[in-house]
Protein backbone atom coordinates (compact mmCIF):
# COMPACT_ATOMS: atom_id res chain seq x y z
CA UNK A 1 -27.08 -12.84 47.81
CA UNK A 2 -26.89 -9.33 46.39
CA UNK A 3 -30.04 -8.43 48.40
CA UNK A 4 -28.55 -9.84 52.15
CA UNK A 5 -25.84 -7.62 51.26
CA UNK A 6 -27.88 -4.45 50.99
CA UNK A 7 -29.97 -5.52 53.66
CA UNK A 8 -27.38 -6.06 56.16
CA UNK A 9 -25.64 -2.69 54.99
CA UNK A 10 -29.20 -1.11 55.49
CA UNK A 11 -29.80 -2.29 58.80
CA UNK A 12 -26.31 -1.28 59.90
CA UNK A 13 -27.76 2.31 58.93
CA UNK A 14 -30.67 2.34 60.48
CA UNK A 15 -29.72 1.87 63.79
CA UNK A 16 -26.99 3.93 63.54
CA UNK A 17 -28.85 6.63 66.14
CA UNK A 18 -32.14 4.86 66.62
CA UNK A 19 -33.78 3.38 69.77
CA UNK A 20 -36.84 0.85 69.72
CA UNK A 21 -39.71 3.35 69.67
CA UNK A 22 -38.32 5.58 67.23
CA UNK A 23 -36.29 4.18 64.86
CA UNK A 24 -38.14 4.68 61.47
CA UNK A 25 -38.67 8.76 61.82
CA UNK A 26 -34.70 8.80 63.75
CA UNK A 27 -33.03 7.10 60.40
CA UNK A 28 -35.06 8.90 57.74
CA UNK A 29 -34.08 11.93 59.38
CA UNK A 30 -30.74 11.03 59.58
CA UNK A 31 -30.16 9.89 55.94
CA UNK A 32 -32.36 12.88 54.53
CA UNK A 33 -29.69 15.50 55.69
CA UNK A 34 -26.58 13.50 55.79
CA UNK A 35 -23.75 11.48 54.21
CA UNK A 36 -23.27 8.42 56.62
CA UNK A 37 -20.53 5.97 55.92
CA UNK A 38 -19.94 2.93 58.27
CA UNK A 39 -17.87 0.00 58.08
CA UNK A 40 -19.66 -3.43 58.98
CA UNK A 41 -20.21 -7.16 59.43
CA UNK A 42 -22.00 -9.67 60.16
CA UNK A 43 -21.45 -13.30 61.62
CA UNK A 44 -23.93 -16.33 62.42
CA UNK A 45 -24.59 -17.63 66.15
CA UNK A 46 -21.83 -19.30 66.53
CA UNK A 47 -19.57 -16.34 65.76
CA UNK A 48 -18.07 -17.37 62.00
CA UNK A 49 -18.03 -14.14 60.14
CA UNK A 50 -19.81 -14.47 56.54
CA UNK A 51 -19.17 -10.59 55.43
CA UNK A 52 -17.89 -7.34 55.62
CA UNK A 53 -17.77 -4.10 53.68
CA UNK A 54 -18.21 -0.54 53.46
CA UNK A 55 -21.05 1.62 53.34
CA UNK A 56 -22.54 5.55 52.80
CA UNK A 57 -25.56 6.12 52.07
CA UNK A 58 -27.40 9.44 51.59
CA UNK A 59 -31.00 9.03 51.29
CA UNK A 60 -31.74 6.72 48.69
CA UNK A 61 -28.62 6.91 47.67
CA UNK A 62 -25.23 4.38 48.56
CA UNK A 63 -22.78 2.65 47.44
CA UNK A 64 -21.68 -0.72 49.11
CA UNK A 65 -18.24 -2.73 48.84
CA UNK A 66 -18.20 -6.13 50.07
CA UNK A 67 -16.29 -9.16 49.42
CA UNK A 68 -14.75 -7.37 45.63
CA UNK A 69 -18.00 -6.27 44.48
CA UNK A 70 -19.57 -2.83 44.55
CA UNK A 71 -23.17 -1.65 44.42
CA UNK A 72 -23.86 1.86 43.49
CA UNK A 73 -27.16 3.46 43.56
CA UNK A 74 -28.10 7.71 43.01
CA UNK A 75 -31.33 6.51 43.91
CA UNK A 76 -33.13 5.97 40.33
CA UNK A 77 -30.44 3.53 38.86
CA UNK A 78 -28.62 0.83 40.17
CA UNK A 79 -25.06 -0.25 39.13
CA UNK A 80 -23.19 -3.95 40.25
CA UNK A 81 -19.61 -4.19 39.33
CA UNK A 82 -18.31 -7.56 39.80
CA UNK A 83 -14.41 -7.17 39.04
CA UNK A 84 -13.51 -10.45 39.34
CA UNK A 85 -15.72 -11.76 36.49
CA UNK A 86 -15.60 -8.50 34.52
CA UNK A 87 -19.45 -7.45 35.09
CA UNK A 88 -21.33 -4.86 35.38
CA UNK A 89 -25.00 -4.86 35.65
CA UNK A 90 -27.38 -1.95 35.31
CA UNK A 91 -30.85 -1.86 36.60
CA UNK A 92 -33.41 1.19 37.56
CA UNK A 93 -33.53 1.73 41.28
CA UNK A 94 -36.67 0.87 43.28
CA UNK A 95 -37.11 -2.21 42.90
CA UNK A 96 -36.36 -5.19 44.78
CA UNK A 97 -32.46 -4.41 44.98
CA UNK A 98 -33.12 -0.65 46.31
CA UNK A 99 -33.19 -2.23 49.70
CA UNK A 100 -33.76 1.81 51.30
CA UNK A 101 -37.28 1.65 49.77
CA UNK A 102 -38.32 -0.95 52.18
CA UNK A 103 -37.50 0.45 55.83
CA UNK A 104 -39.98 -0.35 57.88
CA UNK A 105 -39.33 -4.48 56.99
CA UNK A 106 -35.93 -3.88 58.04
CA UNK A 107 -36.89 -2.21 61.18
CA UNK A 108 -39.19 -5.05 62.40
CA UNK A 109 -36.29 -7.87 62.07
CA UNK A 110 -33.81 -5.63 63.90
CA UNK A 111 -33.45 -6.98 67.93
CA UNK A 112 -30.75 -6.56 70.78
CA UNK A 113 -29.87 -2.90 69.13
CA UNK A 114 -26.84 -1.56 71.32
CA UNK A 115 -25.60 1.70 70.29
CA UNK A 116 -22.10 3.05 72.10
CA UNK A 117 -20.87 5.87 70.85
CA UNK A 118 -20.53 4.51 66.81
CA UNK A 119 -20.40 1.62 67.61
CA UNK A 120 -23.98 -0.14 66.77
CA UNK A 121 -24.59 -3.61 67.16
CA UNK A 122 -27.60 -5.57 66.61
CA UNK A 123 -29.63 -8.94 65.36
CA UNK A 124 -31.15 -9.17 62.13
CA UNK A 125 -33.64 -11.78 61.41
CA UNK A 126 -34.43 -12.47 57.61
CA UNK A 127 -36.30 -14.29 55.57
CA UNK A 128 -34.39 -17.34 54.58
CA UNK A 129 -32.01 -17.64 57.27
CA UNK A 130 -32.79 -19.87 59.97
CA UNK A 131 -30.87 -17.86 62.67
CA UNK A 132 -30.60 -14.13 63.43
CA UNK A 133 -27.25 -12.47 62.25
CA UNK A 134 -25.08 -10.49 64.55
CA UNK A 135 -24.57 -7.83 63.03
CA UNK A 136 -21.83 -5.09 64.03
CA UNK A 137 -21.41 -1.31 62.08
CA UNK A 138 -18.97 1.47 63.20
CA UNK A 139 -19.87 4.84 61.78
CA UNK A 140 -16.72 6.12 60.17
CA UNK A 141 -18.11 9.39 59.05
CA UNK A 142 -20.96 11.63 59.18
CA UNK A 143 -21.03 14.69 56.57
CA UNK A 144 -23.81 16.65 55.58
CA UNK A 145 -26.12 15.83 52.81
CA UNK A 146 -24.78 17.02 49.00
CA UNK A 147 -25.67 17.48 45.81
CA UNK A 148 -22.92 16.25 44.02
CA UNK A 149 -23.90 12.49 43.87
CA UNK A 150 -20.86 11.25 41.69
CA UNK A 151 -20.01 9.15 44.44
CA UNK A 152 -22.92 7.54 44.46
CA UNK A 153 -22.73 6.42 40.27
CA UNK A 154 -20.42 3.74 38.32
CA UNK A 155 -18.12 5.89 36.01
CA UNK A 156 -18.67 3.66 32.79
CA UNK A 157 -15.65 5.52 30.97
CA UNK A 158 -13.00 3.47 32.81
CA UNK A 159 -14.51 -0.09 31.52
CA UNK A 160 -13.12 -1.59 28.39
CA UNK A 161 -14.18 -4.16 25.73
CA UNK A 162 -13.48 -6.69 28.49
CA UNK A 163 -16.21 -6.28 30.40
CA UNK A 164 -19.44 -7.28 30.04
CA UNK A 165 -22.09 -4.53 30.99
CA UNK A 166 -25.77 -5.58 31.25
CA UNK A 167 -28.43 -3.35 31.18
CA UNK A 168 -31.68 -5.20 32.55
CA UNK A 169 -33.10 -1.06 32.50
């Protein structure tokens, strides 16, 4: 479930400013010099929504929000917080979870992309699902790329005994 997230988040990215021909080099472009954050969702055919959130990515950096639970990654480790449970989980980036290492699969299930303005929407076929997802992003804000990656990193101070922290590093 974790991984539809980030791969509905990611394909709201990608075709942020892309068209059919050149959407890989137009995105990695894109998130190599800037901070991108977009506000999304996605519904099935017959128009039910099944999630929304909030984006921004920078490179292979982000940090989703959708449906209570956060994912932040600075692009070598991942954090989940799940507030409603009291868990965090910690996990190096790049692997299956670091959905911005695997572009190009995203780019082949995106169809119908319709960018106006930013407003983007789009179908996303995925494994698993036995109907594309419409799939709808605005882009909120556009900054230039920074340094300062705090943003993109769980602040472990604020988490008491309470919680339960996993680290599957």
């Amino acid at each position: 479930m974790m991984r539809r997230f980030f791969i509905l988040s990611a394909a709201a990215l990608l075709c942020l400013q892309a068209v059919a021909q050149n959407a890989a080099s137009q995105i990695k472009d894109l998130l190599a010099s800037n901070r991108v954050s977009i506000s999304y969702s996605y519904s099935d055919s017959a128009g039910n929504e099944l999630g929304k959130g909030l984006a921004t990515v920078q490179g292979h950096c982000y940090k989703v929000i959708e449906s209570g639970t956060t994912y932040c990654c600075d692009g070598s480790t991942l954090w989940t917080e799940i507030p409603r449970s009291k868990e965090i989980y910690i996990e190096n980036g790049g692997g299956p979870a670091d959905i911005f290492g695997h572009l190009d699969s995203i780019i082949d299930n995106v169809t119908d992309l319709v960018l106006d303005g930013t407003r983007v929407s789009f179908k996303l076929t995925m494994q698993g699902i036995p109907e594309p997802l419409s799939c709808k992003a605005t882009i909120l804000r556009k900054t230039e790329f920074s340094e300062d990656l705090k943003d993109f990193r769980l602040d472990m101070v604020k988490y008491d005994r309470l919680w339960t922290i996993t680290d599957l590093r």
